[in-house]
Structure formats: C-alpha cells, structure tokens
PDB file of N, CA and C in Angstrom:
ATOM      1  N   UNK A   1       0.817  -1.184   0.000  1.00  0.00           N
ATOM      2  CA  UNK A   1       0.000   0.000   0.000  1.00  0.00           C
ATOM      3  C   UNK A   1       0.868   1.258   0.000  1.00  0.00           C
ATOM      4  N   UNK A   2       2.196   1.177   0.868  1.00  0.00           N
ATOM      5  CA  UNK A   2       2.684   2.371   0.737  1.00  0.00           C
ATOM      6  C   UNK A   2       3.602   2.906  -0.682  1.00  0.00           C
ATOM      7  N   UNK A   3       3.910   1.339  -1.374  1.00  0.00           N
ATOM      8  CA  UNK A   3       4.528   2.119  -2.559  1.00  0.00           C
ATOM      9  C   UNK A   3       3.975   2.214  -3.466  1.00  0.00           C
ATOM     10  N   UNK A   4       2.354   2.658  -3.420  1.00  0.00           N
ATOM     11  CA  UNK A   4       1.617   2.627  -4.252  1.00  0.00           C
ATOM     12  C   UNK A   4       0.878   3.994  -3.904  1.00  0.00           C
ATOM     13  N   UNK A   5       0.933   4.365  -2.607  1.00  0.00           N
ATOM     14  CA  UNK A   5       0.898   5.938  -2.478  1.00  0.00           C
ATOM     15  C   UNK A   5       1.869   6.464  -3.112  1.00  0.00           C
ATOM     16  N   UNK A   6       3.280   6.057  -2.373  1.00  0.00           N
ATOM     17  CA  UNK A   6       4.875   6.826  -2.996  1.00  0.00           C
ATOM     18  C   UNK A   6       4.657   6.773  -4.115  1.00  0.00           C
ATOM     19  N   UNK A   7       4.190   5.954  -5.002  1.00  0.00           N
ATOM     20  CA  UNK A   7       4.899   5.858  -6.879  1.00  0.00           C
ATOM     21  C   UNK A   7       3.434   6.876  -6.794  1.00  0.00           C
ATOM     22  N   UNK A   8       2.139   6.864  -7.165  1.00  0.00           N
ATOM     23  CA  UNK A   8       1.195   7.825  -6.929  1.00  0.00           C
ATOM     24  C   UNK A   8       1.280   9.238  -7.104  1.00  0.00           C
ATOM     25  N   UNK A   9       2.112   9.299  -5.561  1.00  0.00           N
ATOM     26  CA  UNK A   9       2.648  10.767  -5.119  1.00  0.00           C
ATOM     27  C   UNK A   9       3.872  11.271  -6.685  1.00  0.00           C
ATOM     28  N   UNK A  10       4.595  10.621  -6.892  1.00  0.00           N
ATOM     29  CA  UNK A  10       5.815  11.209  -7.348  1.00  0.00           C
ATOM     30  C   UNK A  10       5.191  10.930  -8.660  1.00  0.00           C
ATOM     31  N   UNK A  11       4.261  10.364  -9.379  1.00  0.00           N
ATOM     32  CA  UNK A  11       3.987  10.499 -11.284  1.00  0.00           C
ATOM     33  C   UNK A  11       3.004  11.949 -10.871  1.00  0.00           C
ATOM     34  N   UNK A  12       2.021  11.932  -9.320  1.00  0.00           N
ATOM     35  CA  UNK A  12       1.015  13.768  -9.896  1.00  0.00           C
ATOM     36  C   UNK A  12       2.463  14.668  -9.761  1.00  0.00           C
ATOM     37  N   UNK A  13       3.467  14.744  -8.998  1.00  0.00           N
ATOM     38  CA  UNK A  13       4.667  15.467  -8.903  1.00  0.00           C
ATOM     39  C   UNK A  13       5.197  15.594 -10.407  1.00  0.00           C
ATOM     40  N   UNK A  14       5.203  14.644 -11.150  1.00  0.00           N
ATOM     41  CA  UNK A  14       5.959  14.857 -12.237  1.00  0.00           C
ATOM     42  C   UNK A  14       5.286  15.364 -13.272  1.00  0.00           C
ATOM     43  N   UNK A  15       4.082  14.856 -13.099  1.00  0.00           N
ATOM     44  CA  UNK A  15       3.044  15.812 -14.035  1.00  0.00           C
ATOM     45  C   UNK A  15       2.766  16.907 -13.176  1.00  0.00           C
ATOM     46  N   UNK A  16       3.125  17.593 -12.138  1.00  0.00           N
ATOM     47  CA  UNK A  16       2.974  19.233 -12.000  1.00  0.00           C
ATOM     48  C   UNK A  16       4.199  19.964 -12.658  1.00  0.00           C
ATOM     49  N   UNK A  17       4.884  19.401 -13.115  1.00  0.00           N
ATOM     50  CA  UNK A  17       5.780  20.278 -13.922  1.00  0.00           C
ATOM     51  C   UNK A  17       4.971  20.737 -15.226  1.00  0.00           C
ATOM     52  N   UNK A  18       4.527  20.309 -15.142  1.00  0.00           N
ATOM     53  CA  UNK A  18       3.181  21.069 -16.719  1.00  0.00           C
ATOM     54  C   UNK A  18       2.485  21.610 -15.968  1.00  0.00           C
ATOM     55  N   UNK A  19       1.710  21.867 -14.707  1.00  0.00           N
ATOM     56  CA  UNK A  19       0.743  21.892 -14.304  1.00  0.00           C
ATOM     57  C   UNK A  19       0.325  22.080 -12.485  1.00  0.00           C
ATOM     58  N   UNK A  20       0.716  23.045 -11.869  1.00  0.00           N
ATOM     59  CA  UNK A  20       0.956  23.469 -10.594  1.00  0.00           C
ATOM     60  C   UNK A  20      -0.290  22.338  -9.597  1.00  0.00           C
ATOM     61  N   UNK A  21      -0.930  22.303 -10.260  1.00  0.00           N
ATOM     62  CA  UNK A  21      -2.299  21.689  -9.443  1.00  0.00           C
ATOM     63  C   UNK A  21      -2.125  20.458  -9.188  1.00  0.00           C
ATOM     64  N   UNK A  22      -1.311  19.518 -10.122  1.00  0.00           N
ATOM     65  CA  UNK A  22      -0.909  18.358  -9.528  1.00  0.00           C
ATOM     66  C   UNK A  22      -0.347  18.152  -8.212  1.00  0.00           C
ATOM     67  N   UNK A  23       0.437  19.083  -8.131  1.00  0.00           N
ATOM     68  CA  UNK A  23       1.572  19.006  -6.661  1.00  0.00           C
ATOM     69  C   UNK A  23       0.487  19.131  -5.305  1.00  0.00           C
ATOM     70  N   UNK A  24      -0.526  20.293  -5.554  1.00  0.00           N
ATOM     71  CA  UNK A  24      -1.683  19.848  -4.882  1.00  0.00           C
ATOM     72  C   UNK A  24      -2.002  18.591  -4.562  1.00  0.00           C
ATOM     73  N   UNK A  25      -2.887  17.796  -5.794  1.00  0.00           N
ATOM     74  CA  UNK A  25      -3.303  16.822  -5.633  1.00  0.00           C
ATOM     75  C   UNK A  25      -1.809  15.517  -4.701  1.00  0.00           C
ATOM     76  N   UNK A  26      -1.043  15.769  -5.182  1.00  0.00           N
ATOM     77  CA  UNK A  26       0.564  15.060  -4.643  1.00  0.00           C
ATOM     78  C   UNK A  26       0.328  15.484  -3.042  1.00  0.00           C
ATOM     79  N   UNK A  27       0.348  15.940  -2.855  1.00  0.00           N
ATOM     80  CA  UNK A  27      -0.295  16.797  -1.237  1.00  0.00           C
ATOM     81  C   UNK A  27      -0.959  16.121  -0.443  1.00  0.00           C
ATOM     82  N   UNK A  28      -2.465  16.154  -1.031  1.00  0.00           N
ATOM     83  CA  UNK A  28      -3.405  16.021  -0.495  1.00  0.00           C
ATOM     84  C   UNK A  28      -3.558  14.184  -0.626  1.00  0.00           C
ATOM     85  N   UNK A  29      -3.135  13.558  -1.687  1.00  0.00           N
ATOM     86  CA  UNK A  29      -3.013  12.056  -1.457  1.00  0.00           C
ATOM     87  C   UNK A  29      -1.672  11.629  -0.131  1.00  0.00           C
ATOM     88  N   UNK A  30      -0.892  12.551  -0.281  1.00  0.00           N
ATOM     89  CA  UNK A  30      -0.163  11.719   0.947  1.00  0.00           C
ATOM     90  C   UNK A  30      -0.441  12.395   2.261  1.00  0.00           C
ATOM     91  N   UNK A  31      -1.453  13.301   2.450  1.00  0.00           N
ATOM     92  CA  UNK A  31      -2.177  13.772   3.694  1.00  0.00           C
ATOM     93  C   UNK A  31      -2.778  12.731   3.942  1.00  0.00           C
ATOM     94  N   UNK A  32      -3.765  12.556   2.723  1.00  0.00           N
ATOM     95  CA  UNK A  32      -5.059  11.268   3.106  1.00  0.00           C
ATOM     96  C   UNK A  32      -4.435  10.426   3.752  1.00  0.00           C
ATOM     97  N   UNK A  33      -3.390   9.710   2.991  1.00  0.00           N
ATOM     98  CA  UNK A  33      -2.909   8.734   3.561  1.00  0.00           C
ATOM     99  C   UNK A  33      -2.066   8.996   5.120  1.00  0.00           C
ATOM    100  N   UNK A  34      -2.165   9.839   5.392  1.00  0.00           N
ATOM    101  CA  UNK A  34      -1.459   9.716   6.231  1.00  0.00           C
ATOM    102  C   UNK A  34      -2.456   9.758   7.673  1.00  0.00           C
ATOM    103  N   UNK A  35      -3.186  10.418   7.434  1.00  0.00           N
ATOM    104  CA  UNK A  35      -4.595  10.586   8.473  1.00  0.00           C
ATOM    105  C   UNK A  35      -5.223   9.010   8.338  1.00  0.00           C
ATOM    106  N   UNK A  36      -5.323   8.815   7.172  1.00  0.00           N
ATOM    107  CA  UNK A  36      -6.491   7.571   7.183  1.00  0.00           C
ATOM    108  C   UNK A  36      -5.546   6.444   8.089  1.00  0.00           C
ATOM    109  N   UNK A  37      -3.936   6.410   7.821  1.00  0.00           N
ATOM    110  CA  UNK A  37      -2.991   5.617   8.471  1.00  0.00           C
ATOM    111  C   UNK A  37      -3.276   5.287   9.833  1.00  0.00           C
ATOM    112  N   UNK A  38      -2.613   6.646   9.889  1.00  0.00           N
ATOM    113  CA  UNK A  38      -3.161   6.665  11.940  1.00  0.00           C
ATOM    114  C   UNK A  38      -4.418   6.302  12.470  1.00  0.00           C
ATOM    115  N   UNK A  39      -5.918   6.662  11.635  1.00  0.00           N
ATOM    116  CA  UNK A  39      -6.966   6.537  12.033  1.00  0.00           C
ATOM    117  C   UNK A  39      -6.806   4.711  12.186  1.00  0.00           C
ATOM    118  N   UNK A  40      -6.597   4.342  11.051  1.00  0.00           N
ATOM    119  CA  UNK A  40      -6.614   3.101  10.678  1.00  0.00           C
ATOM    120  C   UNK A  40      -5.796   2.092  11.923  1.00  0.00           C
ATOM    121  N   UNK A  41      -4.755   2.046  12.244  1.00  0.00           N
ATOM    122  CA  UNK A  41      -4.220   1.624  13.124  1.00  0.00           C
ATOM    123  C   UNK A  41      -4.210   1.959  14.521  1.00  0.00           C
ATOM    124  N   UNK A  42      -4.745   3.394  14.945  1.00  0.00           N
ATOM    125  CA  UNK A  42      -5.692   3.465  16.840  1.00  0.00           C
ATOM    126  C   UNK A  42      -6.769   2.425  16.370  1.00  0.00           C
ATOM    127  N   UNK A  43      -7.830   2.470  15.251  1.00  0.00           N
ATOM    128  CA  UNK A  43      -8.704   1.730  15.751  1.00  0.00           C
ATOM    129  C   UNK A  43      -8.427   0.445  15.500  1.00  0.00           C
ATOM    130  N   UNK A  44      -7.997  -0.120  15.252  1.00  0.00           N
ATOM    131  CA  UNK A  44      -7.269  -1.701  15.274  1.00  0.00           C
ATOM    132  C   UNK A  44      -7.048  -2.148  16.497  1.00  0.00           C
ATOM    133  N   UNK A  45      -6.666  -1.160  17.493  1.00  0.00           N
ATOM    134  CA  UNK A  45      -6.279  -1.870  19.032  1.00  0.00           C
ATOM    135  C   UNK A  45      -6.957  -1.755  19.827  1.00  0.00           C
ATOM    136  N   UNK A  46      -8.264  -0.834  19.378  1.00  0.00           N
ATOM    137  CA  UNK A  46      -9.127  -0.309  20.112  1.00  0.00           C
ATOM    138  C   UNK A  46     -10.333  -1.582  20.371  1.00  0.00           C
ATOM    139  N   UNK A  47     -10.196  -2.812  19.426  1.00  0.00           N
ATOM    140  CA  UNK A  47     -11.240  -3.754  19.859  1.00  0.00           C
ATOM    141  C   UNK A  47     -10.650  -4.782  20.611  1.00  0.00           C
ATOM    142  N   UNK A  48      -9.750  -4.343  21.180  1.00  0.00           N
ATOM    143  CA  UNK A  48      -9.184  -5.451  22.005  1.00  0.00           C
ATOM    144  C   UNK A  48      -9.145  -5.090  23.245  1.00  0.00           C
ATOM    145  N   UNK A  49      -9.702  -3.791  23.172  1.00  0.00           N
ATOM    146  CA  UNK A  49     -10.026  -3.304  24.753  1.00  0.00           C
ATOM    147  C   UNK A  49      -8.807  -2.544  25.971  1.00  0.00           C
ATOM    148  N   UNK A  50      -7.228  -2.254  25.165  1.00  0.00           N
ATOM    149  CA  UNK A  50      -6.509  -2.022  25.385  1.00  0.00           C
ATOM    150  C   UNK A  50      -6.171  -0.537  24.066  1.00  0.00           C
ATOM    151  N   UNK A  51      -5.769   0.470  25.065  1.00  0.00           N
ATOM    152  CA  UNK A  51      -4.975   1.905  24.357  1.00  0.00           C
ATOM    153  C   UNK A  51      -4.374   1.220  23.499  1.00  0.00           C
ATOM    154  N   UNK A  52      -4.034   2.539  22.211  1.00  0.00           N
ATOM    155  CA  UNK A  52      -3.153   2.044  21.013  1.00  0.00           C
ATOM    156  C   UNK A  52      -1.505   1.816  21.768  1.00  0.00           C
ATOM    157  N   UNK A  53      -1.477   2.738  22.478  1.00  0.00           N
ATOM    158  CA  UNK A  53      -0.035   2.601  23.079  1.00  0.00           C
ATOM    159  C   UNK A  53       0.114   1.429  24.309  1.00  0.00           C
ATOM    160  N   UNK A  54      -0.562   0.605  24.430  1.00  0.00           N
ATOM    161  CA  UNK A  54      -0.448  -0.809  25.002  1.00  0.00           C
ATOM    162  C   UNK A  54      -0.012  -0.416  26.265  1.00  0.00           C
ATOM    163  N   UNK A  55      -0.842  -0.113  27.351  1.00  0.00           N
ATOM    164  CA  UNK A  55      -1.086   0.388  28.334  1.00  0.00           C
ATOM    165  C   UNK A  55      -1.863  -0.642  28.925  1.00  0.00           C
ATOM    166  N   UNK A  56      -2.229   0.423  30.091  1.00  0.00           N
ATOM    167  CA  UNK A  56      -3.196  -0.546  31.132  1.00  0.00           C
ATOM    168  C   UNK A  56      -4.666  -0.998  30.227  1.00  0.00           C
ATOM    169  N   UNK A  57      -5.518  -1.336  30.224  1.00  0.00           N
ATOM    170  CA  UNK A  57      -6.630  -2.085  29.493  1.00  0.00           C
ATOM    171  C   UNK A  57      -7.627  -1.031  30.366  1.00  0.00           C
ATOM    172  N   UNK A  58      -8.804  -0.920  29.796  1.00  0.00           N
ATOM    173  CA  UNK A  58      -9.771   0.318  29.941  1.00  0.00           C
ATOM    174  C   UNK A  58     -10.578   0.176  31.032  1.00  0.00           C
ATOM    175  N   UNK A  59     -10.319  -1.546  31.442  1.00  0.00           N
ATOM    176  CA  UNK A  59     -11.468  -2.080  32.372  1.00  0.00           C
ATOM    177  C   UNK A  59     -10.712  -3.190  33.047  1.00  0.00           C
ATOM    178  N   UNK A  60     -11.443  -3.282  34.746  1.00  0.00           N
ATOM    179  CA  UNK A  60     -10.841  -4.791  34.857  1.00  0.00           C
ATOM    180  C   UNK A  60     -11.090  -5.687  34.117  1.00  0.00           C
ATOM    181  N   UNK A  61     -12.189  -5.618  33.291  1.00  0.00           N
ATOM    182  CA  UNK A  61     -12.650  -7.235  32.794  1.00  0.00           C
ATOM    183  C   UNK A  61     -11.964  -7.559  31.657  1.00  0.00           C
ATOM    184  N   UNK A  62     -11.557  -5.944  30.734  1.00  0.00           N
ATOM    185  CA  UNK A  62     -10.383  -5.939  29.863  1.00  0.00           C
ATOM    186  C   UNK A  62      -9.392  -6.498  30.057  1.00  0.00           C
ATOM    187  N   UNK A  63      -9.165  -6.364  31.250  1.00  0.00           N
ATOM    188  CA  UNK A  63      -7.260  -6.672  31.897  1.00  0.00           C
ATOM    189  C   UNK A  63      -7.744  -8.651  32.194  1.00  0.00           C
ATOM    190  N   UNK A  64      -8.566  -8.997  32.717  1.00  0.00           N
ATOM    191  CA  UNK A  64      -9.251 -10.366  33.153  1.00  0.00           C
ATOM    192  C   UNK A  64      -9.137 -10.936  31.746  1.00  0.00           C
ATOM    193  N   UNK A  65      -9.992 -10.461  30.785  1.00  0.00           N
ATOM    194  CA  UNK A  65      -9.568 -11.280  29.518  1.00  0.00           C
ATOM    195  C   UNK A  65      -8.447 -11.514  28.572  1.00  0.00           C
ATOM    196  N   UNK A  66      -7.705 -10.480  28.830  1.00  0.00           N
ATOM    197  CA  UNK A  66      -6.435 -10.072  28.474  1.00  0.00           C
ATOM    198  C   UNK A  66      -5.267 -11.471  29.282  1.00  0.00           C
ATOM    199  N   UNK A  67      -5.618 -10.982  30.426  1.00  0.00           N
ATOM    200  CA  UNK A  67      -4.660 -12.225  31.200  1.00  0.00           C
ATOM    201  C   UNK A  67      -5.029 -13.520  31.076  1.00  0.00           C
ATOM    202  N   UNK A  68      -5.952 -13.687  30.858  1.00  0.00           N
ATOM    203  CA  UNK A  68      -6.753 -15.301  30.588  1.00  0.00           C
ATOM    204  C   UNK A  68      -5.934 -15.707  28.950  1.00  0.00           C
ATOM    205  N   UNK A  69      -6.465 -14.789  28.377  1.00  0.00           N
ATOM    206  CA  UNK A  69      -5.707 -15.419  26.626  1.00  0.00           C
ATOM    207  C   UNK A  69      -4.332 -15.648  26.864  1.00  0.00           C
ATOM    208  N   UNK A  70      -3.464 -14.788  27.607  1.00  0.00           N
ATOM    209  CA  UNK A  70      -2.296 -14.850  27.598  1.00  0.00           C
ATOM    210  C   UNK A  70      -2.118 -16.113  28.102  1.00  0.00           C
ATOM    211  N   UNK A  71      -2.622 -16.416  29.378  1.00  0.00           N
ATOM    212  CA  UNK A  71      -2.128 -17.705  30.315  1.00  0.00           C
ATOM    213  C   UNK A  71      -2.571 -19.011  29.110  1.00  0.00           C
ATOM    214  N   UNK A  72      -3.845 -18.499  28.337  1.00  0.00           N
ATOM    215  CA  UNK A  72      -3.752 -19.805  27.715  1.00  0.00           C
ATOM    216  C   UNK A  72      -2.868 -20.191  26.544  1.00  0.00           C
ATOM    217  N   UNK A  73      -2.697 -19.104  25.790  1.00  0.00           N
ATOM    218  CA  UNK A  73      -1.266 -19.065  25.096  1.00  0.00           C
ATOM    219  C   UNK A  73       0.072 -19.745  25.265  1.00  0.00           C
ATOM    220  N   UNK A  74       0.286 -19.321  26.460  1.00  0.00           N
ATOM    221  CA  UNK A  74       1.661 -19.642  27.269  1.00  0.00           C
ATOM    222  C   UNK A  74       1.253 -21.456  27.734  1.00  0.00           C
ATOM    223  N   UNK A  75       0.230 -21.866  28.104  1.00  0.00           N
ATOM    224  CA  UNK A  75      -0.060 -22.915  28.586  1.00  0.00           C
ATOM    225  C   UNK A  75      -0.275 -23.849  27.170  1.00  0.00           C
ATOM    226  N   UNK A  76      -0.878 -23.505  25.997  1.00  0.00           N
ATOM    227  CA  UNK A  76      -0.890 -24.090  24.353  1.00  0.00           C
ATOM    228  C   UNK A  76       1.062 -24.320  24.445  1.00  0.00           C
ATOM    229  N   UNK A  77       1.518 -23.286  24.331  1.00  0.00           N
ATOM    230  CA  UNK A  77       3.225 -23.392  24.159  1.00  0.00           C
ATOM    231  C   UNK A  77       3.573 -24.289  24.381  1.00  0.00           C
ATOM    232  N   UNK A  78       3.847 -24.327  26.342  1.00  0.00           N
ATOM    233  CA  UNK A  78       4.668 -25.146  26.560  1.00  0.00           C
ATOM    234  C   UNK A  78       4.237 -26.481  26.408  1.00  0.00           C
ATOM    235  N   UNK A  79       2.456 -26.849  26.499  1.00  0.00           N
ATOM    236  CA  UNK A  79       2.046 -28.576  25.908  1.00  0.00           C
ATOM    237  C   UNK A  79       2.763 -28.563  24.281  1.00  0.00           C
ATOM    238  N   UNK A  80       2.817 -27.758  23.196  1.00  0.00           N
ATOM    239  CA  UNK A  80       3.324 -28.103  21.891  1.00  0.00           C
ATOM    240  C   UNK A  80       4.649 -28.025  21.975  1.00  0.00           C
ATOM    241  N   UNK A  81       5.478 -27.906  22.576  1.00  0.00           N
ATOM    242  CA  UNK A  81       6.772 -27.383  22.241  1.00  0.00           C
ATOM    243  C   UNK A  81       7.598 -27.512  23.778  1.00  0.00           C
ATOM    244  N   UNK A  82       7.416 -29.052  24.469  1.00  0.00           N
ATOM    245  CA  UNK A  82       7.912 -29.179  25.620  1.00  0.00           C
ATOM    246  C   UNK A  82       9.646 -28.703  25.826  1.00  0.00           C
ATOM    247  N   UNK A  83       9.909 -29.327  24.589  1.00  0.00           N
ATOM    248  CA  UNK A  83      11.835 -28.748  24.364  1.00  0.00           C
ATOM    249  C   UNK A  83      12.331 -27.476  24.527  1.00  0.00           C
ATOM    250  N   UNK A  84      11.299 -26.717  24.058  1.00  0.00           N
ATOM    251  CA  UNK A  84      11.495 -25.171  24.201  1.00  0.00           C
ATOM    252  C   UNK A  84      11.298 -24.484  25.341  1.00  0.00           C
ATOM    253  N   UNK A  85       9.992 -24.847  25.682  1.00  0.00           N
ATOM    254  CA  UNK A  85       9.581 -24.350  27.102  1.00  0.00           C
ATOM    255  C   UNK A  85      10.849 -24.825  28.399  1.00  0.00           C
ATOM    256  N   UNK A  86      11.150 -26.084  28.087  1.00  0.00           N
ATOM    257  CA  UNK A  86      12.182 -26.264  29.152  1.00  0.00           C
ATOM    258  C   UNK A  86      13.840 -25.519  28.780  1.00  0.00           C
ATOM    259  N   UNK A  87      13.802 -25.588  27.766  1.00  0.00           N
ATOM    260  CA  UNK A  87      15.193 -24.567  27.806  1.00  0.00           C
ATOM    261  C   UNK A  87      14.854 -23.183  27.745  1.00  0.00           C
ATOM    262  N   UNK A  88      14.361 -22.486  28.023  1.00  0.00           N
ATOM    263  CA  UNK A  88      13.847 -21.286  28.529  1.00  0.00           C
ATOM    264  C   UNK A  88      13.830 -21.118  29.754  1.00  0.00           C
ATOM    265  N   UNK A  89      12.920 -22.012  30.425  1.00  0.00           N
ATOM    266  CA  UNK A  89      12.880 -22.249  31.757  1.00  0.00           C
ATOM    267  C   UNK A  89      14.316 -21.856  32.100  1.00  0.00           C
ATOM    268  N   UNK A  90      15.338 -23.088  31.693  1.00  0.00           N
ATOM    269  CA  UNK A  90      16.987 -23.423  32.285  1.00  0.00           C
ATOM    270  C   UNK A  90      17.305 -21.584  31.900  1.00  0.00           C
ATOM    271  N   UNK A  91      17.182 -21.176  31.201  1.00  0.00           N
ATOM    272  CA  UNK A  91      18.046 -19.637  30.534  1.00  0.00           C
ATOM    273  C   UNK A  91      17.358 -18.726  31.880  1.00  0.00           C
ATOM    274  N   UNK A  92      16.079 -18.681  32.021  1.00  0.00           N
ATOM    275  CA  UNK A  92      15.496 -17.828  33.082  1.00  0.00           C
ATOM    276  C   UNK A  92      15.723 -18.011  34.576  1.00  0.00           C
ATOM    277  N   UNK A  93      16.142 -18.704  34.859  1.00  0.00           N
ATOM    278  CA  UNK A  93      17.141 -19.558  35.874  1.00  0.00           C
ATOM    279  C   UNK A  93      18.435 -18.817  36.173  1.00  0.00           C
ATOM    280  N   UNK A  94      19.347 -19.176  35.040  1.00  0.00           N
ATOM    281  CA  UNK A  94      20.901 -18.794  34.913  1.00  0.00           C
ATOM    282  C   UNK A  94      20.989 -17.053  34.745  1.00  0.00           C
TER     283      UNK A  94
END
C-alpha cells in the first residue's frame, strides 16, 4: 500500500511540472494517507479493549480477559513445544 501511495505521489509530482495543481493533488493524497494511516491503526487496538499505546486495558474485565488469553497461550506453548519451554525455563534460571 505504501509504494503505491509513494509511486502515486511522485507520477502527480511529475506531471505538476506542466501543471501546478498536480503538486496539490501530490499533497493532499499523501495527507489522506497519512490521516487515514493513523486513524486506521488506533482503531485496530481499540477492539481489544486495550490503548493504542499498550497500556493498562480500559477495564478490569479488559485486563481479566487479556490475562486469561495470555495464560492460555503460554499454557498451548509449553504442551506443543515441551523442548522449548524447558530450555527457557533453564536460561530464566541462569
């Protein structure tokens, strides 16, 4: 997506050399993109019930479900991948 803004941006740039209004339009596509970016990625973290900047969670029950996936994560791991989990273990140890 982004080198398809960049190449975008730089052919209205090259056609404002004929034509001042392109560089405008060159402007205003890598504004869009750049607003729609950010918009686009706060709300991505926002359904998980945790700030974009991965902070405390908005709610206890946020933080409760949050810690539950994790523990079951970590608990999936070490049943698939007993070799790993135990040399980790030994490293967190030493």
């Amino acid at each position: 997506m982004v080198t398809i803004v960049l190449s975008g941006a730089v052919v209205l740039v090259v056609l404002g050399f004929g034509d001042p209004i392109w560089w405008l339009a060159a402007a205003a596509l890598l504004g869009l993109y750049v607003r729609l970016g950010r918009d686009r990625s706060a709300g991505s973290s926002s359904t998980t019930g945790t700030p974009a900047g991965g902070g405390t969670p908005t709610s206890y029950r946020a933080y409760r479900e949050r810690r539950d996936r994790q523990a079951r994560w970590e608990r999936r791991y070490r049943r698939e991948r007993p070799f790993e989990a135990r040399r980790q273990e030994r490293q967190k140890i030493k």
